[in-house]
N, C-alpha and C. Protein backbone atom coordinates (compact mmCIF):
# COMPACT_ATOMS: atom_id res chain seq x y z
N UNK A 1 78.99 147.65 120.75
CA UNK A 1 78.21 146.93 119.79
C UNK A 1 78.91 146.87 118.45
N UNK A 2 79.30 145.50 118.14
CA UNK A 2 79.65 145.59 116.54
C UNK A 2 78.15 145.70 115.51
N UNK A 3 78.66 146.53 114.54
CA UNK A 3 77.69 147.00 113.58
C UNK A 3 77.96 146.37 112.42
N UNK A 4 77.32 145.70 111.36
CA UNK A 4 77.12 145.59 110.31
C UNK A 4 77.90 146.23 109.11
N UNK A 5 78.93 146.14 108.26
CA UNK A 5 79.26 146.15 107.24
C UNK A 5 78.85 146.09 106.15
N UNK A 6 77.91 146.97 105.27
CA UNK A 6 77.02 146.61 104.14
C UNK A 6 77.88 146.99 103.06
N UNK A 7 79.24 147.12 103.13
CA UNK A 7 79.74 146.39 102.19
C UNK A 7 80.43 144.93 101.61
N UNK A 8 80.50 144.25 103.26
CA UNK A 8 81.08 142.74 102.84
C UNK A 8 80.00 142.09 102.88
N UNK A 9 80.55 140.68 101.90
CA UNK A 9 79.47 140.07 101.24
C UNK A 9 79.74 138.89 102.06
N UNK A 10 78.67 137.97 101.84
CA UNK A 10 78.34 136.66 102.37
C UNK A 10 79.55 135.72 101.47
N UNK A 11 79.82 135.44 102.82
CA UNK A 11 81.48 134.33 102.23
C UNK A 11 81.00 133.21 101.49
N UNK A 12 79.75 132.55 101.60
CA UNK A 12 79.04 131.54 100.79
C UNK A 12 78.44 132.05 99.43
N UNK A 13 78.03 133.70 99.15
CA UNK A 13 77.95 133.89 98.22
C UNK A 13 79.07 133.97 97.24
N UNK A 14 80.32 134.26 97.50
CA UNK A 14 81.38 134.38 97.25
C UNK A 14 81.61 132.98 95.97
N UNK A 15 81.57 131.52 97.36
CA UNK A 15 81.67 130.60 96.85
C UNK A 15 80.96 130.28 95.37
N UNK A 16 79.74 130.75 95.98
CA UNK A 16 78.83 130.27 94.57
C UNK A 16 78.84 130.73 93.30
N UNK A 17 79.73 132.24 93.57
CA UNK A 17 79.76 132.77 92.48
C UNK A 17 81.13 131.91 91.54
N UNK A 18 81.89 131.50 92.65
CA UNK A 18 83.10 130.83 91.66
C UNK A 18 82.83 129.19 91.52
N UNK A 19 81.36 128.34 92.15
CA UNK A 19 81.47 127.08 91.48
C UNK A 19 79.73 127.12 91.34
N UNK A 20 79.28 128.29 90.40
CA UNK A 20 77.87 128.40 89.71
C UNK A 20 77.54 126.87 89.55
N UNK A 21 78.59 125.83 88.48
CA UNK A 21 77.50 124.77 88.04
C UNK A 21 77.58 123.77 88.85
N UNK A 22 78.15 123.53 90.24
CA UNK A 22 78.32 122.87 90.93
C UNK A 22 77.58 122.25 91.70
N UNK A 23 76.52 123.20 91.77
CA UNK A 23 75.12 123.51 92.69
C UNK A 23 75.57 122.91 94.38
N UNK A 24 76.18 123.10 94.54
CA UNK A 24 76.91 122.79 95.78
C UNK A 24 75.87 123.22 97.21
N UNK A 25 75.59 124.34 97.22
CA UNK A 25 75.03 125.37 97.95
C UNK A 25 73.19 125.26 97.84
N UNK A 26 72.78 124.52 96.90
CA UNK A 26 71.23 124.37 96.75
C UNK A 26 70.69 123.21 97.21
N UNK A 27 71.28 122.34 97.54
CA UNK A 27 71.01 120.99 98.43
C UNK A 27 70.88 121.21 100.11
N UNK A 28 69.36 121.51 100.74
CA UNK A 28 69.93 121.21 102.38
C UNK A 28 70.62 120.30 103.00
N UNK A 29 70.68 120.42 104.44
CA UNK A 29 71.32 119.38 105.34
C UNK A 29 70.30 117.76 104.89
N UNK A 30 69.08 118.39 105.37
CA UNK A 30 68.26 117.22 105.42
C UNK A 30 68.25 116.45 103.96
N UNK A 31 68.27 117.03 102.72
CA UNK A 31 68.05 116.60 101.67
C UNK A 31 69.21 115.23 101.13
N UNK A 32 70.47 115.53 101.99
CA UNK A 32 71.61 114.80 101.15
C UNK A 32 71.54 113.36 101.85
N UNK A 33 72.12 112.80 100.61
CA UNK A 33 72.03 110.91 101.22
C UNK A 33 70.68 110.42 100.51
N UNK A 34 70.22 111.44 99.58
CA UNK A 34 68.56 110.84 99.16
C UNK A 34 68.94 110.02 97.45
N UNK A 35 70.18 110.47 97.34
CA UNK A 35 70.59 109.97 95.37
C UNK A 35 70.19 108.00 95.32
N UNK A 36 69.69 108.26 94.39
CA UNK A 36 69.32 107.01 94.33
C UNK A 36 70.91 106.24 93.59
N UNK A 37 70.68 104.79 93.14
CA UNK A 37 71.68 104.09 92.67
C UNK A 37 71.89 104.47 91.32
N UNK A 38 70.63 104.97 90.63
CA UNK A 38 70.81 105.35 89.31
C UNK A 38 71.51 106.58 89.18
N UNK A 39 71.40 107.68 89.84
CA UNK A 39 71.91 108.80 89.81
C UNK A 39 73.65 108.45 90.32
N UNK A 40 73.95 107.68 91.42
CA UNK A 40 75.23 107.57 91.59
C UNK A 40 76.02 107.00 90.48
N UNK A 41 75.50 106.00 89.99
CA UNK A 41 76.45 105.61 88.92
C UNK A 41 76.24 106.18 87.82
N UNK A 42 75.38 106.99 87.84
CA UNK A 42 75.37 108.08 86.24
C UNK A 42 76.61 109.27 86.87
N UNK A 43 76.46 109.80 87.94
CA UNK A 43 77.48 110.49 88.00
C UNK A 43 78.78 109.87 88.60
N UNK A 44 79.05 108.46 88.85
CA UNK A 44 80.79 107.81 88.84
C UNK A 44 80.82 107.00 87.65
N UNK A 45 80.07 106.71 86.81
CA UNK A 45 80.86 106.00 86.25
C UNK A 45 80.32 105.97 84.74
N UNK A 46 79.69 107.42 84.31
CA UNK A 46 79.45 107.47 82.88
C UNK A 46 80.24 109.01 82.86
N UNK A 47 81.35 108.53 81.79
CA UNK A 47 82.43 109.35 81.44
C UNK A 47 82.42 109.69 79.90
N UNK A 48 83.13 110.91 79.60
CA UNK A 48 83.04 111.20 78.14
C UNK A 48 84.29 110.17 77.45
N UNK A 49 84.26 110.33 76.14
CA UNK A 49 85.40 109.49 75.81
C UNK A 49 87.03 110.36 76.12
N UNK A 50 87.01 111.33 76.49
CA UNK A 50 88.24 111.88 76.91
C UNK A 50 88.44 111.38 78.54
N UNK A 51 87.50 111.50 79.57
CA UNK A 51 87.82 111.12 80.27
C UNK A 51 87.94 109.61 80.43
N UNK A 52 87.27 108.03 79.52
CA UNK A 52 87.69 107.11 79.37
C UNK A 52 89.15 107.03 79.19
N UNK A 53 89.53 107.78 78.03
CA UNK A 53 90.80 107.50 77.64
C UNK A 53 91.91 107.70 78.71
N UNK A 54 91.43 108.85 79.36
CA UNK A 54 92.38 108.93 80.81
C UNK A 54 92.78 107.43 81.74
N UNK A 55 91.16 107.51 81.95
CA UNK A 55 91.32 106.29 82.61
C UNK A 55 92.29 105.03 82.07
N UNK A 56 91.78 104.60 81.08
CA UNK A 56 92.94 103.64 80.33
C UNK A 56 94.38 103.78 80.13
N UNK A 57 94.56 105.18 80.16
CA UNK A 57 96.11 105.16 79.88
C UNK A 57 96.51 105.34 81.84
N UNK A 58 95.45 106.09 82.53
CA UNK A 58 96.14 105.31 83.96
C UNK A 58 96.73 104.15 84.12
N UNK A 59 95.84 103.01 83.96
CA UNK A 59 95.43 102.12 83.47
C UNK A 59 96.91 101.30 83.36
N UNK A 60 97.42 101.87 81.84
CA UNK A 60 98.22 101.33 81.29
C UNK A 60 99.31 101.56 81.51
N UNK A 61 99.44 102.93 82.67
CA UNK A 61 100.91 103.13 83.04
C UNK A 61 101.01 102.57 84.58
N UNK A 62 100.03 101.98 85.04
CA UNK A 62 100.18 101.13 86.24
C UNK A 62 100.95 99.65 85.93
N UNK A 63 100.09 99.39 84.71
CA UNK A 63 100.40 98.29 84.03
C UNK A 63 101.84 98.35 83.93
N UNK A 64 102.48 98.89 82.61
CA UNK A 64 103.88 99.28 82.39
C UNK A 64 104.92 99.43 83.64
N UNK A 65 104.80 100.13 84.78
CA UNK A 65 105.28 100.25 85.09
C UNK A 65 105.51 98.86 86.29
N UNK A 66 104.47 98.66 86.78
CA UNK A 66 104.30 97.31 87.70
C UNK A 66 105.15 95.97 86.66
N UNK A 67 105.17 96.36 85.17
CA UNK A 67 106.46 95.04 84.32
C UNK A 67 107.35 95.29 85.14
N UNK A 68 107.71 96.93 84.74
CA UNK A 68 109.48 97.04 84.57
C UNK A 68 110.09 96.78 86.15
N UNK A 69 109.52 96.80 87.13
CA UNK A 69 109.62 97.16 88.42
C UNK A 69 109.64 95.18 88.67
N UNK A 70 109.01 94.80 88.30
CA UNK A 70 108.98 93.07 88.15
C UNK A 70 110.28 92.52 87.48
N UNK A 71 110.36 93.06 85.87
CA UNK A 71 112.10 92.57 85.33
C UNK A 71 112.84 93.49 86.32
N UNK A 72 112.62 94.35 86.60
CA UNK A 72 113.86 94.83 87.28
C UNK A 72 114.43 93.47 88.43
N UNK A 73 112.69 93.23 89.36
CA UNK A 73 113.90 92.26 90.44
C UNK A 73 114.01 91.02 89.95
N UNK A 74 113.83 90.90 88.92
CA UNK A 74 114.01 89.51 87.87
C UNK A 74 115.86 89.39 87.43
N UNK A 75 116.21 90.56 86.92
CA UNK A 75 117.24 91.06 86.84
C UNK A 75 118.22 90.75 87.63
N UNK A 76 117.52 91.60 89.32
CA UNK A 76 118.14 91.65 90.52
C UNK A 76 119.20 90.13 90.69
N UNK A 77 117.92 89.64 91.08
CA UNK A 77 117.87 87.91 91.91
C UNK A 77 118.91 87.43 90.61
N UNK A 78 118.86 87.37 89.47
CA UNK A 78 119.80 86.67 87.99
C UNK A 78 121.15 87.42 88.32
N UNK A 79 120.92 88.74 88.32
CA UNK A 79 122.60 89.02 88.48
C UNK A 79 123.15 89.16 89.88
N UNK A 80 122.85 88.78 90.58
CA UNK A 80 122.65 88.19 92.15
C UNK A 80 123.27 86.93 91.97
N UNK A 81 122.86 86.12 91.29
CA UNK A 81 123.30 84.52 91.30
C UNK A 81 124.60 84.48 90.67
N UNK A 82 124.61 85.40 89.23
CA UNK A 82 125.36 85.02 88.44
C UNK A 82 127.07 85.59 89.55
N UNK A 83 126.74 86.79 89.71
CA UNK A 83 128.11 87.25 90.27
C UNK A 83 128.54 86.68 91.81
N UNK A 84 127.46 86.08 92.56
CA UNK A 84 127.90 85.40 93.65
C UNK A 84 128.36 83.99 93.34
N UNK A 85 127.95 83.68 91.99
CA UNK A 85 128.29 81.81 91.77
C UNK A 85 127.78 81.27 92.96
N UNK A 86 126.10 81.15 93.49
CA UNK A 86 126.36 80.44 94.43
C UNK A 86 127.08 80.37 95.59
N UNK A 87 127.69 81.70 96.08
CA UNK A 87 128.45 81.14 97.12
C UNK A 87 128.52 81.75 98.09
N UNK A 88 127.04 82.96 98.27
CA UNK A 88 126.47 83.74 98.81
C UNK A 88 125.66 82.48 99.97
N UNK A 89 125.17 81.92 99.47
CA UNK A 89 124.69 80.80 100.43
C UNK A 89 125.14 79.89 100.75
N UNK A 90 126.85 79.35 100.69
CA UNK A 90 127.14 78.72 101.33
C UNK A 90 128.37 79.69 102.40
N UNK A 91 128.03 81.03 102.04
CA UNK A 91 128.81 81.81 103.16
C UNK A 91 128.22 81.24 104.81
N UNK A 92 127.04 81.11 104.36
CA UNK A 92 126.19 80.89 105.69
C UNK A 92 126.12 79.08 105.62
N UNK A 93 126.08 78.39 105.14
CA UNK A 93 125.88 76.94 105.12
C UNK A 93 124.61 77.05 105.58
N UNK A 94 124.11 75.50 105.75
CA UNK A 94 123.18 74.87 106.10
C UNK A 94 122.43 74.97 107.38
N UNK A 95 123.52 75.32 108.41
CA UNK A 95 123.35 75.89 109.33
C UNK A 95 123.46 77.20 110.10
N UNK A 96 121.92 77.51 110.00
CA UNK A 96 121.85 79.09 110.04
C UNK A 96 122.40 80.05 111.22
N UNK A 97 123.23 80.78 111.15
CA UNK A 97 123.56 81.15 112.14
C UNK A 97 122.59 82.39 112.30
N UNK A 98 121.97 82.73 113.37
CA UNK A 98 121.14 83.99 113.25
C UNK A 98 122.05 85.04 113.51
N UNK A 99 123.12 85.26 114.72
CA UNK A 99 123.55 86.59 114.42
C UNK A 99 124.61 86.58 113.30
N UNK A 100 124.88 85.52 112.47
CA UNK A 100 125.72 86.03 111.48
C UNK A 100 124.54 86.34 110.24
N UNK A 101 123.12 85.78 110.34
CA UNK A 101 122.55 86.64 109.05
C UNK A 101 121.93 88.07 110.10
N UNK A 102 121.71 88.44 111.09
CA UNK A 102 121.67 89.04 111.66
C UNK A 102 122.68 90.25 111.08
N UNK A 103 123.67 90.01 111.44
CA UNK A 103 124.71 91.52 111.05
C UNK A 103 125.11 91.86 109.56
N UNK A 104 124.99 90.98 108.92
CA UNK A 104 125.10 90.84 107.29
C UNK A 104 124.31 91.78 106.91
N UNK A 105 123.02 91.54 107.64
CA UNK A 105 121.47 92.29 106.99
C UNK A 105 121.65 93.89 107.48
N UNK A 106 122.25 93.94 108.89
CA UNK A 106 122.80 95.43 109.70
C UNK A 106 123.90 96.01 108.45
N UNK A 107 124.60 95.03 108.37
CA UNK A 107 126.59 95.74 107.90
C UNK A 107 125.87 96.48 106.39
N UNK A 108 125.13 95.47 105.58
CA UNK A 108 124.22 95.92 104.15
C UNK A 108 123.37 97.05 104.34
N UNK A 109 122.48 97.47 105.63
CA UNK A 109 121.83 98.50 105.25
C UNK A 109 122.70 99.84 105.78
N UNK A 110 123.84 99.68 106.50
CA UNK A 110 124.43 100.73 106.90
C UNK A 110 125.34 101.12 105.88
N UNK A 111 125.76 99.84 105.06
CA UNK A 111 126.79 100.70 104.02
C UNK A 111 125.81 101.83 102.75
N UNK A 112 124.24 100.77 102.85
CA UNK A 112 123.85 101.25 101.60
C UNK A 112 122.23 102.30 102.07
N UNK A 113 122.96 102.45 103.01
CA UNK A 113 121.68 103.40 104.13
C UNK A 113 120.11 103.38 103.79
N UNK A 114 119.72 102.15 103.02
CA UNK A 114 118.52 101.97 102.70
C UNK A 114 118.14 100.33 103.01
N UNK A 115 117.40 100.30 103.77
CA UNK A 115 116.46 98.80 104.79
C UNK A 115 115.87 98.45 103.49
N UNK A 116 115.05 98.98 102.72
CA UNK A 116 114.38 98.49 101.47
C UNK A 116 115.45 97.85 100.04
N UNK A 117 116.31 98.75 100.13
CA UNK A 117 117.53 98.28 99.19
C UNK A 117 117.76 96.79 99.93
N UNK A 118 118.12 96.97 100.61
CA UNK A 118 119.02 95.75 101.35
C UNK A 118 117.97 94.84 101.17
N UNK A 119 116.25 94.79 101.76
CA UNK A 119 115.07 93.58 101.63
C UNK A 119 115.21 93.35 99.98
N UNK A 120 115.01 94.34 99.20
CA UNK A 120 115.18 93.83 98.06
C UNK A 120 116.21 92.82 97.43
N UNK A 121 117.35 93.14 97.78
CA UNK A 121 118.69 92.14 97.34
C UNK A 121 118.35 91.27 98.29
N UNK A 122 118.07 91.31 99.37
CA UNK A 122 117.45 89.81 100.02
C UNK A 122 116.66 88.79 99.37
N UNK A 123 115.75 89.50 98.95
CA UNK A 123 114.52 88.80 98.55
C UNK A 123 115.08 88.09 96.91
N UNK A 124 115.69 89.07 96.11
CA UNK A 124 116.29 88.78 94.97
C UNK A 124 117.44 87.31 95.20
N UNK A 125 117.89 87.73 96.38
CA UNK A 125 118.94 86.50 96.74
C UNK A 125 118.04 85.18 97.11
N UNK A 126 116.93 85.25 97.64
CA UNK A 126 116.16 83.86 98.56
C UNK A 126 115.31 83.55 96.40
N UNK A 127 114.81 84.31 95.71
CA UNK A 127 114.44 83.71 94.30
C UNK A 127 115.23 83.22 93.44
N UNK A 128 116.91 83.83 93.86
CA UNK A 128 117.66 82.84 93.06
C UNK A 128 118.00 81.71 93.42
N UNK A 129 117.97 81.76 94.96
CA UNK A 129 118.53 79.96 95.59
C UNK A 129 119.71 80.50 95.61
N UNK A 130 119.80 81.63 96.19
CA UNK A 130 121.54 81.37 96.82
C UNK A 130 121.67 81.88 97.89
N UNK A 131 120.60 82.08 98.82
CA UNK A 131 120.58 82.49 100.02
C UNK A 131 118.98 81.35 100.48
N UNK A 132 119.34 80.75 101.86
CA UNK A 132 118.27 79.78 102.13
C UNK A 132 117.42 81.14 102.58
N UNK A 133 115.39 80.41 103.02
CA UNK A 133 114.39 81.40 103.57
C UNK A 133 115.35 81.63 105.06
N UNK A 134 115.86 80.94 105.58
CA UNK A 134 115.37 80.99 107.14
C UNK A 134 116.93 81.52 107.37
N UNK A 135 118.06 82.21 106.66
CA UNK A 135 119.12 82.93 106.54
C UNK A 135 118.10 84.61 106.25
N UNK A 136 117.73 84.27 105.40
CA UNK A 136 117.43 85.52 104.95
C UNK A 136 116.48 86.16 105.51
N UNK A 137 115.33 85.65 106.57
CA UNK A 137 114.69 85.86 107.56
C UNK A 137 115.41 86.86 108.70
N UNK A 138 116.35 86.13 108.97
CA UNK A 138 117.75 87.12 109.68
C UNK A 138 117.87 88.05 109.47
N UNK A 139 118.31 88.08 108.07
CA UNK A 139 119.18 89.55 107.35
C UNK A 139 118.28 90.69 107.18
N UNK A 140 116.69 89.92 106.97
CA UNK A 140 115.80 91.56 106.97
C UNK A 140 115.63 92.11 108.43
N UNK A 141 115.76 91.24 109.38
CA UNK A 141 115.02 91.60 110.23
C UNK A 141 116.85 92.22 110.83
N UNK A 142 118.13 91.91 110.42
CA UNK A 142 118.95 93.12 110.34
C UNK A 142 119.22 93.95 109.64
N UNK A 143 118.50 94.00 108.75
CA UNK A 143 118.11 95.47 107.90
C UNK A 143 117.02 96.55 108.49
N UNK A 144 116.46 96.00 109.19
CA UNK A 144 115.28 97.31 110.11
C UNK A 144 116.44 97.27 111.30
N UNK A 145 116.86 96.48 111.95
CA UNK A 145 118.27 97.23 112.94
C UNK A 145 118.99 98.10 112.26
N UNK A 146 119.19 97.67 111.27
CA UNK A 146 120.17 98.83 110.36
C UNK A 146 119.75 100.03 109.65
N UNK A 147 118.50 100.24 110.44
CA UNK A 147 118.18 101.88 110.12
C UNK A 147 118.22 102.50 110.94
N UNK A 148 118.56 101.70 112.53
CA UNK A 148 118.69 102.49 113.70
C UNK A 148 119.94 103.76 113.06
N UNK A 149 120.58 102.81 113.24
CA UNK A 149 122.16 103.73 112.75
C UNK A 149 121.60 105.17 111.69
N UNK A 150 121.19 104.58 110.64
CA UNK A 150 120.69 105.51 109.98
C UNK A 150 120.19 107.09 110.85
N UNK A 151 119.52 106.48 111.65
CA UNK A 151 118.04 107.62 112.09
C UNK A 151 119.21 108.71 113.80
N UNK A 152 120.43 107.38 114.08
CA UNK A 152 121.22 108.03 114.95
C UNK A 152 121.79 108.94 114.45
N UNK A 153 122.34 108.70 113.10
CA UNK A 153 123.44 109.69 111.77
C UNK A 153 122.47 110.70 111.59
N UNK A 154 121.26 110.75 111.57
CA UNK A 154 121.11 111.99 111.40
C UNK A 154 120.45 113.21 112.63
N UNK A 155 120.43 112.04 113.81
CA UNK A 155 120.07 112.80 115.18
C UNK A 155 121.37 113.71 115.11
N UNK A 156 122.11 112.98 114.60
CA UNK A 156 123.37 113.94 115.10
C UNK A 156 124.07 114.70 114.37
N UNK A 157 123.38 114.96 113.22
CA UNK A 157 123.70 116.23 112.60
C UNK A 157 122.80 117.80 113.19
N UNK A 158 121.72 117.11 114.06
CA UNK A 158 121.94 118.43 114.79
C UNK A 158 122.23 119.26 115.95
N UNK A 159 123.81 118.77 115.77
CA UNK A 159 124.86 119.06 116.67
C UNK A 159 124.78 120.50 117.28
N UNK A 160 124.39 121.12 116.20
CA UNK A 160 124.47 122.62 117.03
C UNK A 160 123.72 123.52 117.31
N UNK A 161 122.59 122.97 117.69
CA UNK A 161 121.89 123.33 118.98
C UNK A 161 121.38 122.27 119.98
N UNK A 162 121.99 122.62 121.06
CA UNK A 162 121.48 121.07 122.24
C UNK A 162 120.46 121.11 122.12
N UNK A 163 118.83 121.74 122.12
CA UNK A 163 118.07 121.56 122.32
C UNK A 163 117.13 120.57 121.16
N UNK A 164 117.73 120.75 119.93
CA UNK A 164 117.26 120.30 118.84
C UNK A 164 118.02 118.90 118.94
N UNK A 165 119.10 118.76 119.14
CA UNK A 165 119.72 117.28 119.23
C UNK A 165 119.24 116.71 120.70
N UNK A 166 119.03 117.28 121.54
CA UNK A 166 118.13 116.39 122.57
C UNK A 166 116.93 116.06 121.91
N UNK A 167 116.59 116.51 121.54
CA UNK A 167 114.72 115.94 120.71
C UNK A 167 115.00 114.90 119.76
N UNK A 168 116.21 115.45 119.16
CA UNK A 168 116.12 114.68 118.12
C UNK A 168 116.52 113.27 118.18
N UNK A 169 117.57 113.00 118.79
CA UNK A 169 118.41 112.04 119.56
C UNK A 169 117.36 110.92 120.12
N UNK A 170 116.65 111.89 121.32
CA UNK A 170 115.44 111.46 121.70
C UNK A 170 114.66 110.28 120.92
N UNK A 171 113.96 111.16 120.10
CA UNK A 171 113.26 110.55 118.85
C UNK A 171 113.86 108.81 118.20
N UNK A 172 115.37 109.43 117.93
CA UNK A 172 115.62 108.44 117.32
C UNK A 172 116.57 107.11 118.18
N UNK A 173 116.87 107.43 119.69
CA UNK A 173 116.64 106.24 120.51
C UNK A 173 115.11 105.61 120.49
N UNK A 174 114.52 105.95 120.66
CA UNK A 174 112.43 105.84 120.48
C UNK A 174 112.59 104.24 119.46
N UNK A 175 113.16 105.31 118.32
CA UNK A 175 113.00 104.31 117.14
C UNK A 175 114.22 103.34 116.88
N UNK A 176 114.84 103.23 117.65
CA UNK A 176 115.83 102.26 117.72
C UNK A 176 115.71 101.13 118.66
N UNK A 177 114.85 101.52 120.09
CA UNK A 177 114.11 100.33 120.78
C UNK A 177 113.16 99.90 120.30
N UNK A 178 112.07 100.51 119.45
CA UNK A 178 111.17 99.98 118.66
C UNK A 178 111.75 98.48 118.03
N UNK A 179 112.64 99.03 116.72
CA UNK A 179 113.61 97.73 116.31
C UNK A 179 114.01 96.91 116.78
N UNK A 180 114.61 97.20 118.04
CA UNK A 180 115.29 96.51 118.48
C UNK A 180 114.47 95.51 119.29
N UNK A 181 113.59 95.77 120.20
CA UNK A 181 112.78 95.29 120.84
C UNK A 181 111.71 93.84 120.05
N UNK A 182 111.74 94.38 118.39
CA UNK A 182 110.91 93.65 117.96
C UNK A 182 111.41 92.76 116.86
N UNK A 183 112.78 92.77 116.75
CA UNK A 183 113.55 91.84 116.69
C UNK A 183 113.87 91.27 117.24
């Protein structure tokens, strides 16, 4: 027979003692779900002026930052044009070859081991007009091929133990027919 401990305390009293104004613990099962609309929006959405001000400067660093992240690919796509002169899109001409934007989009994310880097200078390239849509359609969709490589480079750093590079390997064939398949 286990016996009783009258020195440990109730693990819920515990709680209450560390969130007293919370009243967490004084509401039954049956009681909750009864707050009316007035009570909910008195407690979401009437704030002191310190916590307003929070809010606003959230606010304002979503703001700020959603500019700079905007000039940045403003930037991109301008010094994109300026240093290709145009001649980024007539590498490919008029007539699109798919596996040549195909491997362009592969050869770019393997040198620069990032699929998002590479969509970005894509996308920067199709707003300046020096890469057509239906080239550059290609090149992203060889930039997700070109993370296979990625995800193989690092199956195989764990060379030294077979068991961990079988899994891992594993894994990242998985995610290389994924790509591949849906390209």
């Amino acid at each position: 027979m286990a016996s009783e401990d009258p020195k440990t305390e109730d693990p819920v009293d515990e709680k209450k003692a560390v969130v007293e104004d919370a009243e967490f613990y004084e509401e039954e099962g049956e009681n909750l779900g009864d707050a009316t609309w007035g009570e909910v929006f008195q407690t979401c959405c009437v704030h002191s002026g310190e916590e307003w001000a929070y809010v606003f400067v959230g606010i304002f660093g979503i703001v700020f930052f959603l500019y700079f992240f905007l000039l940045g690919l403003n930037l991109l796509g301008t010094s994109a044009k300026v240093i290709s002169g145009c001649a980024a899109g007539s590498l490919l001409g008029d007539d699109t070859n798919p596996v040549a934007g195909l491997m362009i989009g592969i050869l770019a994310t393997v040198l620069m081991q990032s699929s998002s880097t590479t969509t970005s200078i894509v996308v920067s390239l199709v707003s300046a007009d020096a890469v057509g849509v239906k080239s550059a359609i290609y090149m992203i969709m060889g930039a997700n091929i070109g993370t296979s490589v990625t995800n193989t480079i690092v199956a195989m750093g764990q060379m030294g133990d077979g068991d961990q590079l079988e899994r891992a390997f594993a894994g990242a064939t998985v995610h290389d027919m994924f790509n591949f398949l849906t390209v």
